[in-house]
C-alpha atoms as a PDB file:
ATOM      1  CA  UNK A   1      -6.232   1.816   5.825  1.00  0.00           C
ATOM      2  CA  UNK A   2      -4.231   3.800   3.376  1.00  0.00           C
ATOM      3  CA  UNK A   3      -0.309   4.735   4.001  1.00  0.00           C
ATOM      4  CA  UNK A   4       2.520   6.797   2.475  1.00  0.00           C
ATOM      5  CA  UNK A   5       6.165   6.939   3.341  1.00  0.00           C
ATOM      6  CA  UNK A   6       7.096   5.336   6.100  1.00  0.00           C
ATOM      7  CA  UNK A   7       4.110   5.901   7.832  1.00  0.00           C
ATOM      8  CA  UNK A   8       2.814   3.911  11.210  1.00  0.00           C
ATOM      9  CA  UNK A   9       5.643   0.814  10.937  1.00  0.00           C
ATOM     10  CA  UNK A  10       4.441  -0.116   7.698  1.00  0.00           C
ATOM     11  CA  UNK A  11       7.899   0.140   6.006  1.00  0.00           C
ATOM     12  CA  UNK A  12       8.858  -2.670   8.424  1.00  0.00           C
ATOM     13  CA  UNK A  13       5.671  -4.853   7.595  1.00  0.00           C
ATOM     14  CA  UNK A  14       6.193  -4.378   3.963  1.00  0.00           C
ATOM     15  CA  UNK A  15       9.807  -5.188   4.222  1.00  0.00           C
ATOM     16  CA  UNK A  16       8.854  -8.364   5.815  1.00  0.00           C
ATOM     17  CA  UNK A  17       6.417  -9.090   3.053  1.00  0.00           C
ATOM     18  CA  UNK A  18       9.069  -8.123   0.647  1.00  0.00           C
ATOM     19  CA  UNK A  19      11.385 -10.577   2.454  1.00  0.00           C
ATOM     20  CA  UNK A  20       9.380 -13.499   2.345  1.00  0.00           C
ATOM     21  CA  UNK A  21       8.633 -13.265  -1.285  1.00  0.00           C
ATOM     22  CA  UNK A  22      12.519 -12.935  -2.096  1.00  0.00           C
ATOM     23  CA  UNK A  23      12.445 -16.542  -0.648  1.00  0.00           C
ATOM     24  CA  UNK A  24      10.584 -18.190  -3.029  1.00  0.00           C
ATOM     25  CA  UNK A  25      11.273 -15.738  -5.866  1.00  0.00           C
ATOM     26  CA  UNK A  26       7.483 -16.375  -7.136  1.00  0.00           C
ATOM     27  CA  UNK A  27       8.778 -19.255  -8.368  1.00  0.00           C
ATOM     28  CA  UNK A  28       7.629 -21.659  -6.374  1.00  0.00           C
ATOM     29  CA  UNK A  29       6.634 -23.940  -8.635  1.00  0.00           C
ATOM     30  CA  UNK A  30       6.790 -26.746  -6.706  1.00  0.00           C
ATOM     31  CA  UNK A  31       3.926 -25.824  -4.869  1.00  0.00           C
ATOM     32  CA  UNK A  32       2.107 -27.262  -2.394  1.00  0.00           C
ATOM     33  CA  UNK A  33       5.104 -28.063  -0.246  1.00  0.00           C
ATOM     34  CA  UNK A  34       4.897 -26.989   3.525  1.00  0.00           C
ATOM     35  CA  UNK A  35       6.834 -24.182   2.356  1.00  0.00           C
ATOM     36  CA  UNK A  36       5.014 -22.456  -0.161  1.00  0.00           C
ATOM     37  CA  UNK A  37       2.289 -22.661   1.904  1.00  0.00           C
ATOM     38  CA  UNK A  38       3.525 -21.380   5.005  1.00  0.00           C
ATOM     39  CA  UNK A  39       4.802 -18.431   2.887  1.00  0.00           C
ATOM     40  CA  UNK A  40       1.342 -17.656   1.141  1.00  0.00           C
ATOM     41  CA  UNK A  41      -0.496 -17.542   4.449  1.00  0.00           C
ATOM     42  CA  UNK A  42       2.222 -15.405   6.050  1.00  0.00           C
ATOM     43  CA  UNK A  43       1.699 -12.626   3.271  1.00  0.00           C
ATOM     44  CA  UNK A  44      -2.311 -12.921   3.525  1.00  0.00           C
ATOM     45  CA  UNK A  45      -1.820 -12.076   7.056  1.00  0.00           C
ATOM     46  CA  UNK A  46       0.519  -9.610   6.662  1.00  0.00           C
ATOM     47  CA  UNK A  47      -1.417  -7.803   3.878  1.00  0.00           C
ATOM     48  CA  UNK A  48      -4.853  -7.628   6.041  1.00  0.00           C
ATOM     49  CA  UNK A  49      -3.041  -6.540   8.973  1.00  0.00           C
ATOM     50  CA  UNK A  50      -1.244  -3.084   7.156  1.00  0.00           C
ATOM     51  CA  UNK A  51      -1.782  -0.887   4.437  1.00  0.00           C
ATOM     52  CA  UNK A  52      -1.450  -2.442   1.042  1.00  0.00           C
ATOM     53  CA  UNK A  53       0.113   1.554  -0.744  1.00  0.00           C
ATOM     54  CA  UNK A  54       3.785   3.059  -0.708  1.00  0.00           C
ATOM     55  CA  UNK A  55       4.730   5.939  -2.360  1.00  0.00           C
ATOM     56  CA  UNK A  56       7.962   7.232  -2.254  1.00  0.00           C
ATOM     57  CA  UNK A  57       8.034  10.393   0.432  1.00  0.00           C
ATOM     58  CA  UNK A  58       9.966  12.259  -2.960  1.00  0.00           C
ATOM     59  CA  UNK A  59       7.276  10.998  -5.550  1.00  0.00           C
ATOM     60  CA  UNK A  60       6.720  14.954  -6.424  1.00  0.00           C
ATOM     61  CA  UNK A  61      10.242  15.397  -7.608  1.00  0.00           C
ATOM     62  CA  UNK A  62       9.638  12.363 -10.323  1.00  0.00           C
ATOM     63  CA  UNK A  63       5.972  13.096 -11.350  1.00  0.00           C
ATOM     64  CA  UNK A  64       6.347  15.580 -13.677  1.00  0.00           C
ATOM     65  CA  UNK A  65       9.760  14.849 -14.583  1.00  0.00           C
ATOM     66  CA  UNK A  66       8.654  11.300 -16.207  1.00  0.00           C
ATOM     67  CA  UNK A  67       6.122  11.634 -19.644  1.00  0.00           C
ATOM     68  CA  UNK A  68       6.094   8.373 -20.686  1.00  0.00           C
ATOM     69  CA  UNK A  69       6.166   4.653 -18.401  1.00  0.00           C
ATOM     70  CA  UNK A  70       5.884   1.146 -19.840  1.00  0.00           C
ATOM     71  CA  UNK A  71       3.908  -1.778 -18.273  1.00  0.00           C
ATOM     72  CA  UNK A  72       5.634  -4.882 -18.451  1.00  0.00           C
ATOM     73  CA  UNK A  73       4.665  -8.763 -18.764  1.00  0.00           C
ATOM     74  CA  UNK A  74       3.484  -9.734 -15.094  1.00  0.00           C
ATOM     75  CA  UNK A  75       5.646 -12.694 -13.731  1.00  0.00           C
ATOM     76  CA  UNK A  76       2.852 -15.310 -12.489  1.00  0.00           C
ATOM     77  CA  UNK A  77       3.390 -18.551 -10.155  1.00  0.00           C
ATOM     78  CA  UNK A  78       0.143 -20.187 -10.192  1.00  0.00           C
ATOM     79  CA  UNK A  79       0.439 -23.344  -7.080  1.00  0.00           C
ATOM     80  CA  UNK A  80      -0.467 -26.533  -8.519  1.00  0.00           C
ATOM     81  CA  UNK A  81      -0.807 -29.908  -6.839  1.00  0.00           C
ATOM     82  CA  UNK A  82       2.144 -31.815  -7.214  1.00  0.00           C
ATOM     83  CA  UNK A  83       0.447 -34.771  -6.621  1.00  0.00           C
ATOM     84  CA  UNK A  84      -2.268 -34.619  -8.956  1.00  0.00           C
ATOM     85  CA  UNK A  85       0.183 -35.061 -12.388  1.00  0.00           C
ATOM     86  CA  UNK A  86      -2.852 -33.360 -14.368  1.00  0.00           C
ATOM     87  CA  UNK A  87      -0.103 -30.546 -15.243  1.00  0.00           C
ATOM     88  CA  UNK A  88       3.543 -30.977 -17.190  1.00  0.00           C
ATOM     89  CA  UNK A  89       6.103 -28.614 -16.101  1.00  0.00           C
ATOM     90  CA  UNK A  90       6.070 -26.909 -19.592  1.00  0.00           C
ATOM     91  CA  UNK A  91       2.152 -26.538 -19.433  1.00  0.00           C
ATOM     92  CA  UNK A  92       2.455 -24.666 -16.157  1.00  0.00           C
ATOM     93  CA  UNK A  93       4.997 -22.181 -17.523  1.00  0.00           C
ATOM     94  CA  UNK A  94       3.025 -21.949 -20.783  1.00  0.00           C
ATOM     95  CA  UNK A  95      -0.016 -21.188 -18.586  1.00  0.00           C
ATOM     96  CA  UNK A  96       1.934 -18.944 -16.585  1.00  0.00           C
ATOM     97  CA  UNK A  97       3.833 -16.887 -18.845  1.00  0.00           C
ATOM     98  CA  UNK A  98       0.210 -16.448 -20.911  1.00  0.00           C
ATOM     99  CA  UNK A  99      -1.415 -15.122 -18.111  1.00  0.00           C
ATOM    100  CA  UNK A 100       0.834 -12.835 -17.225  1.00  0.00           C
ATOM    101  CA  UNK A 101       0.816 -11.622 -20.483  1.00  0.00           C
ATOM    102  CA  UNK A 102      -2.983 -11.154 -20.144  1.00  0.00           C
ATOM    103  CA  UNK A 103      -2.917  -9.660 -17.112  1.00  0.00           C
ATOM    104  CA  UNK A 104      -0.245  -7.173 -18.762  1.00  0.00           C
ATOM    105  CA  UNK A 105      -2.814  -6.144 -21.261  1.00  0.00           C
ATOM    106  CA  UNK A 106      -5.993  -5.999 -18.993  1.00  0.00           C
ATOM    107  CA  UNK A 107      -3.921  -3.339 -17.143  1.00  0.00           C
ATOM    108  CA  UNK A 108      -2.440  -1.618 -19.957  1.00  0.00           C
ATOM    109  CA  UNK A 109      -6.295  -1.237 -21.130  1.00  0.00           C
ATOM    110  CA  UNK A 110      -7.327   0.347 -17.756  1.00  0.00           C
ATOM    111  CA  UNK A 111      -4.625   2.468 -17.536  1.00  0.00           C
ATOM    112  CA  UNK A 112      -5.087   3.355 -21.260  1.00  0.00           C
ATOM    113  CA  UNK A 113      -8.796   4.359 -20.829  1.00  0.00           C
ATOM    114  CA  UNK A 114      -7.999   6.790 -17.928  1.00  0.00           C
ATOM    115  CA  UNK A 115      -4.897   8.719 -20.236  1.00  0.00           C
ATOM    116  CA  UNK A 116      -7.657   8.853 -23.124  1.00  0.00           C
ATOM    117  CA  UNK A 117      -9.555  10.865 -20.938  1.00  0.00           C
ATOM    118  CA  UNK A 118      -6.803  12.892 -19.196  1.00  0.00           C
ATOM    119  CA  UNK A 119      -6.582  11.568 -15.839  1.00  0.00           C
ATOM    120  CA  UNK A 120      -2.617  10.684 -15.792  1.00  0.00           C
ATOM    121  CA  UNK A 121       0.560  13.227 -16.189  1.00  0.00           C
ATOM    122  CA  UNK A 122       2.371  10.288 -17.925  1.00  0.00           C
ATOM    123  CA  UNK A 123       1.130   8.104 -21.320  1.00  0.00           C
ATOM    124  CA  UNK A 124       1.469   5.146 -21.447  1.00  0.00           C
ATOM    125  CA  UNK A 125       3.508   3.108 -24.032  1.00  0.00           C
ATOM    126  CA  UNK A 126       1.862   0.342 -26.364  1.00  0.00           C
ATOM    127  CA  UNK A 127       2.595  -2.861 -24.569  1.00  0.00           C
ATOM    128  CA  UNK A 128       2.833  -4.069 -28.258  1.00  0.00           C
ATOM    129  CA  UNK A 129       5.752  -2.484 -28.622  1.00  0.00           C
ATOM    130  CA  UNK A 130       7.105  -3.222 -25.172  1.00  0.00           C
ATOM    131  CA  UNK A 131       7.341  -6.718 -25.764  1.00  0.00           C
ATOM    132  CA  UNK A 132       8.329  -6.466 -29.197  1.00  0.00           C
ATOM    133  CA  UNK A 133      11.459  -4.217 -27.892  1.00  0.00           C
ATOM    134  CA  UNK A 134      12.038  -7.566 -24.695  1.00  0.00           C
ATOM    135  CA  UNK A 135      11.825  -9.915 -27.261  1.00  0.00           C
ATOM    136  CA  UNK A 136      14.660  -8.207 -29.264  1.00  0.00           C
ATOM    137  CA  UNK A 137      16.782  -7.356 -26.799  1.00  0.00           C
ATOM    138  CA  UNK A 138      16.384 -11.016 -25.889  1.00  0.00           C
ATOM    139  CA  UNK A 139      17.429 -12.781 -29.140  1.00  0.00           C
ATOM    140  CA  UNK A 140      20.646 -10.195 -29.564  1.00  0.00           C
ATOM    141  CA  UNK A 141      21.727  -9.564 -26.500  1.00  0.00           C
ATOM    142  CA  UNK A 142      21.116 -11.374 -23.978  1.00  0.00           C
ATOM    143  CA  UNK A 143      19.977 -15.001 -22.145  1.00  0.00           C
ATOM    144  CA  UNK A 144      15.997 -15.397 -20.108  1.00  0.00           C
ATOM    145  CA  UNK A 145      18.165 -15.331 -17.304  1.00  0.00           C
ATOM    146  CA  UNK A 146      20.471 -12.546 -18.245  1.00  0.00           C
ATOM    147  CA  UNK A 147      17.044 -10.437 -19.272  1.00  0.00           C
ATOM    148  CA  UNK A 148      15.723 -11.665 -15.686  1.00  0.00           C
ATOM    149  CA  UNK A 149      18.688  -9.956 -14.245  1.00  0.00           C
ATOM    150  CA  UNK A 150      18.305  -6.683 -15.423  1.00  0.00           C
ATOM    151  CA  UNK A 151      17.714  -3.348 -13.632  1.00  0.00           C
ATOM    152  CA  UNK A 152      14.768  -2.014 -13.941  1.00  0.00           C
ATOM    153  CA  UNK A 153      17.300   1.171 -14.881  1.00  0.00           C
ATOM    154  CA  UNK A 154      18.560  -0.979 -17.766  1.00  0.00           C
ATOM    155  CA  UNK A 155      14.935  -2.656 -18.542  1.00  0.00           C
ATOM    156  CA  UNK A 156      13.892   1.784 -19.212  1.00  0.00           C
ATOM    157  CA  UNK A 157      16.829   2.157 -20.976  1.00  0.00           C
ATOM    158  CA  UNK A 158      15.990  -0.585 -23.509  1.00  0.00           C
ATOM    159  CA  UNK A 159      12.083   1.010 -23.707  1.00  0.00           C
ATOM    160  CA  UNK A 160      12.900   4.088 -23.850  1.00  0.00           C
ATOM    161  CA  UNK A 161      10.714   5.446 -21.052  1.00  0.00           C
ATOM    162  CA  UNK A 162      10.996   7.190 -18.230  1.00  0.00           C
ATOM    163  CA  UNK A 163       9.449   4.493 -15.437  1.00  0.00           C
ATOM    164  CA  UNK A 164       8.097   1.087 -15.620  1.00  0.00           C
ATOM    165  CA  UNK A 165       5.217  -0.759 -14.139  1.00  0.00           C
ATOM    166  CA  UNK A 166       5.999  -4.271 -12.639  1.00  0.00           C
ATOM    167  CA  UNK A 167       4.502  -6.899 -10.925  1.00  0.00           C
ATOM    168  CA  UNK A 168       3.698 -10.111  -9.397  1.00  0.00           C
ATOM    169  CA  UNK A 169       0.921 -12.414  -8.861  1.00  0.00           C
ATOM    170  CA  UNK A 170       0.647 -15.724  -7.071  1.00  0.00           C
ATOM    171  CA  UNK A 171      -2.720 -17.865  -7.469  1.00  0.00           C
ATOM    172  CA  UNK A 172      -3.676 -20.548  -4.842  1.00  0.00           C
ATOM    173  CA  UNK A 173      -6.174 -22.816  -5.845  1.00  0.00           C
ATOM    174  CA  UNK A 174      -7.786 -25.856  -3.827  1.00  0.00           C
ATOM    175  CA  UNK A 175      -5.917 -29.466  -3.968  1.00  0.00           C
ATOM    176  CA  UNK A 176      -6.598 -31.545  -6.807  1.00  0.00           C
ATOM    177  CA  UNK A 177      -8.237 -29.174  -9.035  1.00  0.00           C
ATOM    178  CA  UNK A 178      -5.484 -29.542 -11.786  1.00  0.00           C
ATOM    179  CA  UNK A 179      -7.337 -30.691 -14.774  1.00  0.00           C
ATOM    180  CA  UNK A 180     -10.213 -28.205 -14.206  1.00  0.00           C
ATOM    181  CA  UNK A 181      -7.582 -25.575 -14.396  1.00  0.00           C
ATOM    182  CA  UNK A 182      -6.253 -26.911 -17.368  1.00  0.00           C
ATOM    183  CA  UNK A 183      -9.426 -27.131 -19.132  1.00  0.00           C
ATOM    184  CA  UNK A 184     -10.796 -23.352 -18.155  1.00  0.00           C
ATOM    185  CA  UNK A 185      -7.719 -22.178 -19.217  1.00  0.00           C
ATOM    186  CA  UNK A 186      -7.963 -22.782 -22.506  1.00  0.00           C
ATOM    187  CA  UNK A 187     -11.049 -20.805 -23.103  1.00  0.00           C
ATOM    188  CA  UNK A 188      -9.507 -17.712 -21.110  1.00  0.00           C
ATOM    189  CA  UNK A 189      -9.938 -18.374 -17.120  1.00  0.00           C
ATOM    190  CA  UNK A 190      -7.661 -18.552 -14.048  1.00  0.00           C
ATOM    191  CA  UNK A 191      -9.323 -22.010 -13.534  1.00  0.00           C
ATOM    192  CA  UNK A 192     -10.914 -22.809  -9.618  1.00  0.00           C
ATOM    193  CA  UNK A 193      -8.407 -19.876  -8.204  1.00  0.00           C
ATOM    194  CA  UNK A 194      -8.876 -19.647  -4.167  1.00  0.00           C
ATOM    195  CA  UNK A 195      -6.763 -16.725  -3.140  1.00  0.00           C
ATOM    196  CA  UNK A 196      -4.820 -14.426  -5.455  1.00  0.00           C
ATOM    197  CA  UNK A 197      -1.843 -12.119  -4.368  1.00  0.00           C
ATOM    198  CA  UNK A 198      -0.959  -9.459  -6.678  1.00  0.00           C
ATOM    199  CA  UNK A 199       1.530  -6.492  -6.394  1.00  0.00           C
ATOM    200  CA  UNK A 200       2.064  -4.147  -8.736  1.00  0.00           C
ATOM    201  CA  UNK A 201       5.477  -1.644  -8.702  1.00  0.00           C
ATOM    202  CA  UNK A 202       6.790   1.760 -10.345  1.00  0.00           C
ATOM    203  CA  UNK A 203      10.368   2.058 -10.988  1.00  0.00           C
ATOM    204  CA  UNK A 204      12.199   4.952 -11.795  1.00  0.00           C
ATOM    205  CA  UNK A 205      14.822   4.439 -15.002  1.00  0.00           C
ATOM    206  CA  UNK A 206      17.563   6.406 -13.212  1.00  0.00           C
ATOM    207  CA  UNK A 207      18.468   4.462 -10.861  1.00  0.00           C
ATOM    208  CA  UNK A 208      15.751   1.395 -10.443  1.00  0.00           C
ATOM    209  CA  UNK A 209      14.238   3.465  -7.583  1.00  0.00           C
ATOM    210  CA  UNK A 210      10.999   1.984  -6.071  1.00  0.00           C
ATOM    211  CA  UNK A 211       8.423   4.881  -6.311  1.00  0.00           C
ATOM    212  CA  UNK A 212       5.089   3.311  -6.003  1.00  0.00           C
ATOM    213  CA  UNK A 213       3.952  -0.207  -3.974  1.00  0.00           C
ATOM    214  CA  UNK A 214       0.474  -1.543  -4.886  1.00  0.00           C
ATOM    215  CA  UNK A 215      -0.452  -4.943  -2.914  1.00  0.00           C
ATOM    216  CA  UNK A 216      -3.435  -6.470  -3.004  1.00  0.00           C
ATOM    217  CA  UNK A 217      -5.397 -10.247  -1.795  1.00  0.00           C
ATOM    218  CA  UNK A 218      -8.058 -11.013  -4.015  1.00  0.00           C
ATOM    219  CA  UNK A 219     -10.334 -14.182  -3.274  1.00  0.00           C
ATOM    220  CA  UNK A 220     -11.335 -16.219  -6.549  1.00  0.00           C
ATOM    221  CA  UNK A 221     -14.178 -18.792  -7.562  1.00  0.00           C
ATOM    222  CA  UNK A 222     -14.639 -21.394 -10.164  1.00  0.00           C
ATOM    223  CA  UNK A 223     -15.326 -18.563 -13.006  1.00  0.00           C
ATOM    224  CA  UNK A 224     -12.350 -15.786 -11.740  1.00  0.00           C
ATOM    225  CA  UNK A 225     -10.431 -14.627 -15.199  1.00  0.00           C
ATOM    226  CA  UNK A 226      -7.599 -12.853 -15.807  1.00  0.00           C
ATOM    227  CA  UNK A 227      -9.898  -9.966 -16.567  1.00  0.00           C
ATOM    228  CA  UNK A 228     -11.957  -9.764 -13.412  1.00  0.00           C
ATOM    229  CA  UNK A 229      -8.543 -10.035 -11.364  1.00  0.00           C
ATOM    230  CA  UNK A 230      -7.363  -7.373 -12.917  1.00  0.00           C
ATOM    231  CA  UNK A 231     -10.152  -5.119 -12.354  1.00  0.00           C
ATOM    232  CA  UNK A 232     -10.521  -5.698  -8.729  1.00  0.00           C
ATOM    233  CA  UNK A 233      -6.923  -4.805  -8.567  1.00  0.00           C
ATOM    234  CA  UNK A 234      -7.173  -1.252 -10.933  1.00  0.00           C
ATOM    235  CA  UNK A 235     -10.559  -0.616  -8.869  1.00  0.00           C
ATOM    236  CA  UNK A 236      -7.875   0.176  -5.328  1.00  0.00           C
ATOM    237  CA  UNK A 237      -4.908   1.161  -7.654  1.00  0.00           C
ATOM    238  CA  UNK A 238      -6.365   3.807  -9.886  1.00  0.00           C
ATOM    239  CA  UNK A 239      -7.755   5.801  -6.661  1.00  0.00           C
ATOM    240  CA  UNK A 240      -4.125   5.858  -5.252  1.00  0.00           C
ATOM    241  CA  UNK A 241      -1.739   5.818  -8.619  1.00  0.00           C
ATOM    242  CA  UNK A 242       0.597   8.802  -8.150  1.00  0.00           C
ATOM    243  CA  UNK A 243       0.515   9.776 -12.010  1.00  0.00           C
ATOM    244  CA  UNK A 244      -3.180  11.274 -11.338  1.00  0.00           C
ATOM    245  CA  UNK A 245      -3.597  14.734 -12.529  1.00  0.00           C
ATOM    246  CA  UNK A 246      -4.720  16.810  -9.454  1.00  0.00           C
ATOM    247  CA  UNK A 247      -8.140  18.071  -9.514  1.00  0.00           C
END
């Protein structure tokens, strides 16, 4: 069931979902508290029971305005078992901070392949040089946390583009499968992922406006990537991304 606007109370539902995630920030890296938990089941629930799309009800006045949008680094909580001890605090963010940088990429590429052969009204800019242009702006101007804080407004303004494309993704795996994740990750996979929630956003660089809400619950296995996430998640997206040319 497919949505836009504010459509059959789903502006509520999303605002709830929106809510809960605020809590924890994604960063709930203490994971496997009651908490975390709790939340993570919430949103499952909440994303079966409405639609998963928002576009903005003014999306036409943007499209062809904006030629050019940026995909940035995906920020990536990945629950661990506390108990277990498998994982240091500094592997997790390493593990976290790569992946979202993979998943960055794997979506860049999709996106990529459809502008090549003239499916979008925007390009798309080298992610290459979107991270080079973070990582300066980070060691001249400004703190990780400062960076955290900026508007997505500001975040344009430093890229040069018109929009960017953000997201989110939280992995759940089973208890006490820490070193297995530690080990598959090495060679490339999510590890022995159980439930993955992504969501993927467009911002406008005006004035940070939210044009464009992609959510989406993906189950994993023992052999889910980075990759294969990704493409189960462009597979829904591409058929509702607002940049499409129209037929």
């Amino acid at each position: 069931m497919k949505h836009n606007g504010h459509k059959n109370g789903q502006l509520p539902m999303l605002a709830l979902a929106s809510y809960l995630m605020a809590i924890g920030d994604f960063k709930m890296r203490r994971v496997g508290t009651p908490c975390s938990v709790l939340i993570l089941l919430v949103l499952t629930v909440l994303m079966s029971a409405c639609a998963s799309i928002y576009t903005a009800p003014d999306f036409g006045s943007y499209k062809f305005a904006h030629s050019k949008i940026a995909i940035l680094p995906f920020d990536v909580t990945i629950e661990t078992n506390p108990e277990s001890g498998d994982l240091s605090a500094r592997d997790l963010q390493e593990m976290e901070k790569e992946q979202g940088e993979t998943f960055q990429r794997v979506i860049y590429t999709q996106f990529l392949h459809g502008q090549q052969r003239g499916r979008y009204t925007v390009e798309f800019q080298d992610i290459d040089k979107t991270n080079t242009l973070l990582s300066r702006e980070l060691e001249t101007n400004t703190t990780p946390e400062e960076l955290t804080a900026l508007t997505k407004a500001e975040i344009c303004k430093i890229l040069d583009v018109d929009a960017v494309i953000g997201g989110n993704m939280l992995l759940s795996r089973p208890i006490g499968t820490d070193r297995a994740m530690a080990s598959r990750f090495l060679i490339g996979l999510v590890g022995n992922t159980n439930k993955a929630f992504i969501r993927m956003s467009i911002y406008e660089g005006d004035e940070s406006k939210l044009l464009w809400n992609y959510e989406h619950v993906a189950k994993g296995g023992l052999l889910s990537s980075p990759e294969s996430v990704a493409r189960a998640v462009m597979k829904g997206a591409a058929r509702t991304f607002p940049y499409k040319q129209q037929n």
